[in-house]
PDB file of N, CA and C in Angstrom:
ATOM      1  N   UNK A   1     138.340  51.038 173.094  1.00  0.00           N
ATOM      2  CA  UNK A   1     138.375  51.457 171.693  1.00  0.00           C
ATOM      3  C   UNK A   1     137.988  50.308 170.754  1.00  0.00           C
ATOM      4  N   UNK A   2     138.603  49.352 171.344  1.00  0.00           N
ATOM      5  CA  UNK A   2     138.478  47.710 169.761  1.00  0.00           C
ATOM      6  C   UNK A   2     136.505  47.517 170.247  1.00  0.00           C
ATOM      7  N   UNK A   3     135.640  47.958 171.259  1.00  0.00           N
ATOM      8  CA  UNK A   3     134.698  47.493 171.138  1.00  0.00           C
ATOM      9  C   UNK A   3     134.227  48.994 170.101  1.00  0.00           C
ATOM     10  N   UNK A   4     134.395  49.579 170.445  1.00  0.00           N
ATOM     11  CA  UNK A   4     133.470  50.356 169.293  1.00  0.00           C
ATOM     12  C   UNK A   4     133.553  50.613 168.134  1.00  0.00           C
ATOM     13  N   UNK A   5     134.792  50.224 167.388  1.00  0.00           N
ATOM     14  CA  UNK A   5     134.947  49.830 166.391  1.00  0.00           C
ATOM     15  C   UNK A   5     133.989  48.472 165.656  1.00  0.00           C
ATOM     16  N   UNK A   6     133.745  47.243 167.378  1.00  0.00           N
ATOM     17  CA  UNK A   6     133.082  46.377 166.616  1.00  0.00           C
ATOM     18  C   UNK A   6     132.304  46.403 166.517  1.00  0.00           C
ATOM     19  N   UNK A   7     131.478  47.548 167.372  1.00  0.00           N
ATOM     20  CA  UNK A   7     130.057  47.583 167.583  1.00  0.00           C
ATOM     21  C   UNK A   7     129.512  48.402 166.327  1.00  0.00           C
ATOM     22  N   UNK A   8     130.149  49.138 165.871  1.00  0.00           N
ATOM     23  CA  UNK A   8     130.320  50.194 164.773  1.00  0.00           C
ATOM     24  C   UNK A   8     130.342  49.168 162.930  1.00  0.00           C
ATOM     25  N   UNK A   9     131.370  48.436 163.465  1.00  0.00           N
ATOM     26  CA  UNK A   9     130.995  47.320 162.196  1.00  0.00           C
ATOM     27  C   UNK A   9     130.273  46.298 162.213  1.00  0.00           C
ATOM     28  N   UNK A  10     129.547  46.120 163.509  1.00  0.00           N
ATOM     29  CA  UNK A  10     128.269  45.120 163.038  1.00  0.00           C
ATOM     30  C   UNK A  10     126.822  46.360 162.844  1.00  0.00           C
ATOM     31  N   UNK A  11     127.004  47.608 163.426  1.00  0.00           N
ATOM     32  CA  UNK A  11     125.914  48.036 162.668  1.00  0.00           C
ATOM     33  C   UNK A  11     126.008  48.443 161.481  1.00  0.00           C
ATOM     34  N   UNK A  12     127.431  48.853 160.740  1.00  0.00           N
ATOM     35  CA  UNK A  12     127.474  48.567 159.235  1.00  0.00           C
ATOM     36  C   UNK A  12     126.748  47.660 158.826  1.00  0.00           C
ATOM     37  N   UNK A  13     127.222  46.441 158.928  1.00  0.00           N
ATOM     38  CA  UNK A  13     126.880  44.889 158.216  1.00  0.00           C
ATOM     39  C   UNK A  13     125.015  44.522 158.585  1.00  0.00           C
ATOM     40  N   UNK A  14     124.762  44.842 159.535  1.00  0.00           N
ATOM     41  CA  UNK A  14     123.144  45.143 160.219  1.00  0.00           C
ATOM     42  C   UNK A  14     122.681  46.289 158.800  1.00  0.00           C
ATOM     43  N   UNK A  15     123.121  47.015 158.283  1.00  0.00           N
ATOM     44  CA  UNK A  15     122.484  48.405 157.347  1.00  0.00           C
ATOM     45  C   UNK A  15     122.745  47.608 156.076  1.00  0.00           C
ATOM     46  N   UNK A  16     124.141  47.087 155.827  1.00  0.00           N
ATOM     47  CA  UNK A  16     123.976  46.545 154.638  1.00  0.00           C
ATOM     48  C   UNK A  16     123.064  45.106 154.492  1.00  0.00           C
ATOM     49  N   UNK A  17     122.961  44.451 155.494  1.00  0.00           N
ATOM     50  CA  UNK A  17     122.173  43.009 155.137  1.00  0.00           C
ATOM     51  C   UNK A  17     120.922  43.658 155.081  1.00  0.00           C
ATOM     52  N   UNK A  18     119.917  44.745 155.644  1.00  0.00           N
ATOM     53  CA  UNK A  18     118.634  45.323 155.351  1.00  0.00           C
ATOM     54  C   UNK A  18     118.642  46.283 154.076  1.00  0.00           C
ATOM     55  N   UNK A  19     119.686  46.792 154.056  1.00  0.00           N
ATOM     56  CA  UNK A  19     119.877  46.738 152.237  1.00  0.00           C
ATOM     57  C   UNK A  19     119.835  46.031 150.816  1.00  0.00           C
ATOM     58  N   UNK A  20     120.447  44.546 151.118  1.00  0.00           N
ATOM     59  CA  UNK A  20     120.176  43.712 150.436  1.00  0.00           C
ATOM     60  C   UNK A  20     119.399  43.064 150.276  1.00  0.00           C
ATOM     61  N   UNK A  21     118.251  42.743 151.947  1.00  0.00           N
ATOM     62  CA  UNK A  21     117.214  42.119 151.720  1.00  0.00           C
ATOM     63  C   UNK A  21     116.118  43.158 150.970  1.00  0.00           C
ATOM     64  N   UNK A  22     116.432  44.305 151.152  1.00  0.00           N
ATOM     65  CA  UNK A  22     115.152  45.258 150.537  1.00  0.00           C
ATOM     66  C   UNK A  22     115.341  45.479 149.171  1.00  0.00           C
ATOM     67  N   UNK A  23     116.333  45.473 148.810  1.00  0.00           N
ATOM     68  CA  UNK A  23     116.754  45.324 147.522  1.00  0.00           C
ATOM     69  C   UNK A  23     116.154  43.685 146.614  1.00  0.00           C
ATOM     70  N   UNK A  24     116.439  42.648 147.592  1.00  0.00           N
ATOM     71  CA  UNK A  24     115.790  41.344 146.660  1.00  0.00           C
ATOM     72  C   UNK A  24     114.684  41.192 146.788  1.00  0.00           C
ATOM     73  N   UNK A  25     113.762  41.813 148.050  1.00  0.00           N
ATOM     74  CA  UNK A  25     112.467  41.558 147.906  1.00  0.00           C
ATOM     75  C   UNK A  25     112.220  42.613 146.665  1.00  0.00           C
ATOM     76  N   UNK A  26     112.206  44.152 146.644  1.00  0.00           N
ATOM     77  CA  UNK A  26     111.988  44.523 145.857  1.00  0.00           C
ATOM     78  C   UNK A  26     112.383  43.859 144.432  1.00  0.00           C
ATOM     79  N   UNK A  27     113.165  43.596 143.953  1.00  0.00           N
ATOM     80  CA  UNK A  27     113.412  42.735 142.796  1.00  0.00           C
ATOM     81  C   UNK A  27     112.392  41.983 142.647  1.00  0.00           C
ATOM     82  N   UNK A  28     112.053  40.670 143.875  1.00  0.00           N
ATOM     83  CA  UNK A  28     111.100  39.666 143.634  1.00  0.00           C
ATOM     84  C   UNK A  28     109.988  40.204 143.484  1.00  0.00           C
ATOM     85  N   UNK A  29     109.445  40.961 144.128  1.00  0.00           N
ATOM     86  CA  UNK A  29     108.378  41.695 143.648  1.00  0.00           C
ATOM     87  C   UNK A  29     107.652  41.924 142.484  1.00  0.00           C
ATOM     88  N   UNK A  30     108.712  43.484 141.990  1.00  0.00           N
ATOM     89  CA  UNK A  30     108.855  43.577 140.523  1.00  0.00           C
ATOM     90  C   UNK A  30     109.044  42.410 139.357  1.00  0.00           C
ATOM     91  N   UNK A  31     109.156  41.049 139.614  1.00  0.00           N
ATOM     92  CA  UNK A  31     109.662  40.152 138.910  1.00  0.00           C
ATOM     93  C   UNK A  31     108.349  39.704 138.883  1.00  0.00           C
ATOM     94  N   UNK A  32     107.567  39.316 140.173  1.00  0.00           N
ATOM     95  CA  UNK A  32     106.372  38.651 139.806  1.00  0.00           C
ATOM     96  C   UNK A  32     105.067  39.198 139.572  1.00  0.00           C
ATOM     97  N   UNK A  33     105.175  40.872 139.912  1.00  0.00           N
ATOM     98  CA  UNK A  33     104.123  41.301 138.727  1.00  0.00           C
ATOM     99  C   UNK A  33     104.273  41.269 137.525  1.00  0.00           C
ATOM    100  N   UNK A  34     105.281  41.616 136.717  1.00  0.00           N
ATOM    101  CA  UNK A  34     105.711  41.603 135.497  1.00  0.00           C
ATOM    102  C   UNK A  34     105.096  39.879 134.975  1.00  0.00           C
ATOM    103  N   UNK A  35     105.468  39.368 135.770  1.00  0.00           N
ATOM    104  CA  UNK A  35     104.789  37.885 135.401  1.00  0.00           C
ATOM    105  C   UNK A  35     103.431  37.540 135.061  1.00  0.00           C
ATOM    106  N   UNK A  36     102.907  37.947 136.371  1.00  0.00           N
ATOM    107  CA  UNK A  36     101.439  37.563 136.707  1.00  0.00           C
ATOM    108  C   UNK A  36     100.762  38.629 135.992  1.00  0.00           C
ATOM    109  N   UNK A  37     101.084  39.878 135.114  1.00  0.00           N
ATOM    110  CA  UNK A  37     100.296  41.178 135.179  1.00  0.00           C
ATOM    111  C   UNK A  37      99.030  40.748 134.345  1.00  0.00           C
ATOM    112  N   UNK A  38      99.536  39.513 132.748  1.00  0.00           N
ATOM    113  CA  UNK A  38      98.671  39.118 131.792  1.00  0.00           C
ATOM    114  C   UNK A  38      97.796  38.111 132.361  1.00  0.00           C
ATOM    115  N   UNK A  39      98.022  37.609 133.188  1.00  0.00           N
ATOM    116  CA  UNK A  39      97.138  36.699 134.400  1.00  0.00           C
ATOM    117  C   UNK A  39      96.226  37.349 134.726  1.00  0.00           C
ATOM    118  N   UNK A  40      96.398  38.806 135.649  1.00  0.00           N
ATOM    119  CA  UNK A  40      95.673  39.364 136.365  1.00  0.00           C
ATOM    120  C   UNK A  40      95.225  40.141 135.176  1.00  0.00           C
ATOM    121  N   UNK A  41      94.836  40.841 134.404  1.00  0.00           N
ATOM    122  CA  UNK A  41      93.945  41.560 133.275  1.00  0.00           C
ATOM    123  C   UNK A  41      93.138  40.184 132.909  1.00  0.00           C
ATOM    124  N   UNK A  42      93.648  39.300 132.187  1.00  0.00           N
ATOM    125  CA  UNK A  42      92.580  38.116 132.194  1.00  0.00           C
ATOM    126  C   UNK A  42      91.195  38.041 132.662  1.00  0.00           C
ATOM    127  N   UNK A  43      91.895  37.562 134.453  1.00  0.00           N
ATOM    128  CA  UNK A  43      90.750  37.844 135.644  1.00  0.00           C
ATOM    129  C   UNK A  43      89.837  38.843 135.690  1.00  0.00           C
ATOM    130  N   UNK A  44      90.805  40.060 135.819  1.00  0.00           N
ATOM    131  CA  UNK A  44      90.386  41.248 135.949  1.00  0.00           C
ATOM    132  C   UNK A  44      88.892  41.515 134.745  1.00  0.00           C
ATOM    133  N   UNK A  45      89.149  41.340 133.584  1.00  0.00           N
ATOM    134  CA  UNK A  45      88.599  41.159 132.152  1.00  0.00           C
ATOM    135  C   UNK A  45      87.199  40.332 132.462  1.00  0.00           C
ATOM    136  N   UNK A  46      87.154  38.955 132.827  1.00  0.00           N
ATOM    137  CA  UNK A  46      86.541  38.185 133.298  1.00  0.00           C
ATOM    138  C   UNK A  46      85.523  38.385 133.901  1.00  0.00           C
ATOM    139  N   UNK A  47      85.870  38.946 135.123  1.00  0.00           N
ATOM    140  CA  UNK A  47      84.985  39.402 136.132  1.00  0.00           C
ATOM    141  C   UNK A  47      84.337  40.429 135.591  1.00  0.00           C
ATOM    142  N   UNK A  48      84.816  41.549 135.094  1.00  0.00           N
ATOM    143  CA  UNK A  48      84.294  43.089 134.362  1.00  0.00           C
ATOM    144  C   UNK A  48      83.251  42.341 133.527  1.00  0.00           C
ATOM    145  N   UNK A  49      83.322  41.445 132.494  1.00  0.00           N
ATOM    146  CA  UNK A  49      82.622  41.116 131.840  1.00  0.00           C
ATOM    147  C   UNK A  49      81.086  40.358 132.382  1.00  0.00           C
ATOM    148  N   UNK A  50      81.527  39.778 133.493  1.00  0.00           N
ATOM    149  CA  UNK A  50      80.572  39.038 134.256  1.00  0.00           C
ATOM    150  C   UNK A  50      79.717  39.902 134.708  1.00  0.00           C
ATOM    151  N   UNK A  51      80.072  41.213 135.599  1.00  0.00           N
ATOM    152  CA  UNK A  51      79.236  42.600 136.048  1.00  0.00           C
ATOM    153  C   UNK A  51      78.844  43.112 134.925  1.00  0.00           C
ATOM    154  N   UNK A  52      78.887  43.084 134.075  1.00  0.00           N
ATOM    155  CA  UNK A  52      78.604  43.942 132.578  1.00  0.00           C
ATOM    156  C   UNK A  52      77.352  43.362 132.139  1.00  0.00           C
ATOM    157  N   UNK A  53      77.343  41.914 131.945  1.00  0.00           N
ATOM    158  CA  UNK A  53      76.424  41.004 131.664  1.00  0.00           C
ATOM    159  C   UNK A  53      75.247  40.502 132.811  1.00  0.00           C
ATOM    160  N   UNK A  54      74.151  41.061 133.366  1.00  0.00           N
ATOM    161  CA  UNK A  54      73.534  40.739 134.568  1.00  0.00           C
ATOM    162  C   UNK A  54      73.616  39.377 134.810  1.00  0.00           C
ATOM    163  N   UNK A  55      72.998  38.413 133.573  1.00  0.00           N
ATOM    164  CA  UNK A  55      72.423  37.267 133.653  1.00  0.00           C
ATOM    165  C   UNK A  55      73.919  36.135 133.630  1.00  0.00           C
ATOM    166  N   UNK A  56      74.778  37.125 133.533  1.00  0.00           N
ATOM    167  CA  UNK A  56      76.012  36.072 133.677  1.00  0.00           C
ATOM    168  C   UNK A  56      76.345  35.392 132.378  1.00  0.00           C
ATOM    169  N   UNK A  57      76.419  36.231 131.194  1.00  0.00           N
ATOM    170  CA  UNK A  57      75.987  35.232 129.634  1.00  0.00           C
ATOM    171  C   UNK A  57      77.087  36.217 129.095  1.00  0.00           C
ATOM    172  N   UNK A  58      78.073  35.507 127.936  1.00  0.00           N
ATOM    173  CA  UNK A  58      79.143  36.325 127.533  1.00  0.00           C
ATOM    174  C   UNK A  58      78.599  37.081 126.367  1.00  0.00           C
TER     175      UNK A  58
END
């Protein structure tokens, strides 16, 4: 009986630690697009403009 109880609460603690890690990556994630997003339109902008222009001239 005491093993399946323990076996039972390390796959709890196994569900919650892949909970929490999916939870902070998602966070980090969301954190560093929100960051980078005016970065990446910049680029994004940049380049569009470069294809727009054949000769490469702003």
């Amino acid at each position: 009986m005491n093993n399946i109880n323990i076996a039972e609460l390390l796959m709890n603690i196994n569900e919650i630690k892949l909970i929490v890690i999916s939870a902070f990556v998602l966070a980090l994630v969301s954190l560093l697009v929100i960051l980078f997003k005016p970065v990446l339109k910049d680029i994004l902008h940049i380049f569009i403009s470069k294809f727009k222009n054949k000769d490469g001239k702003d």
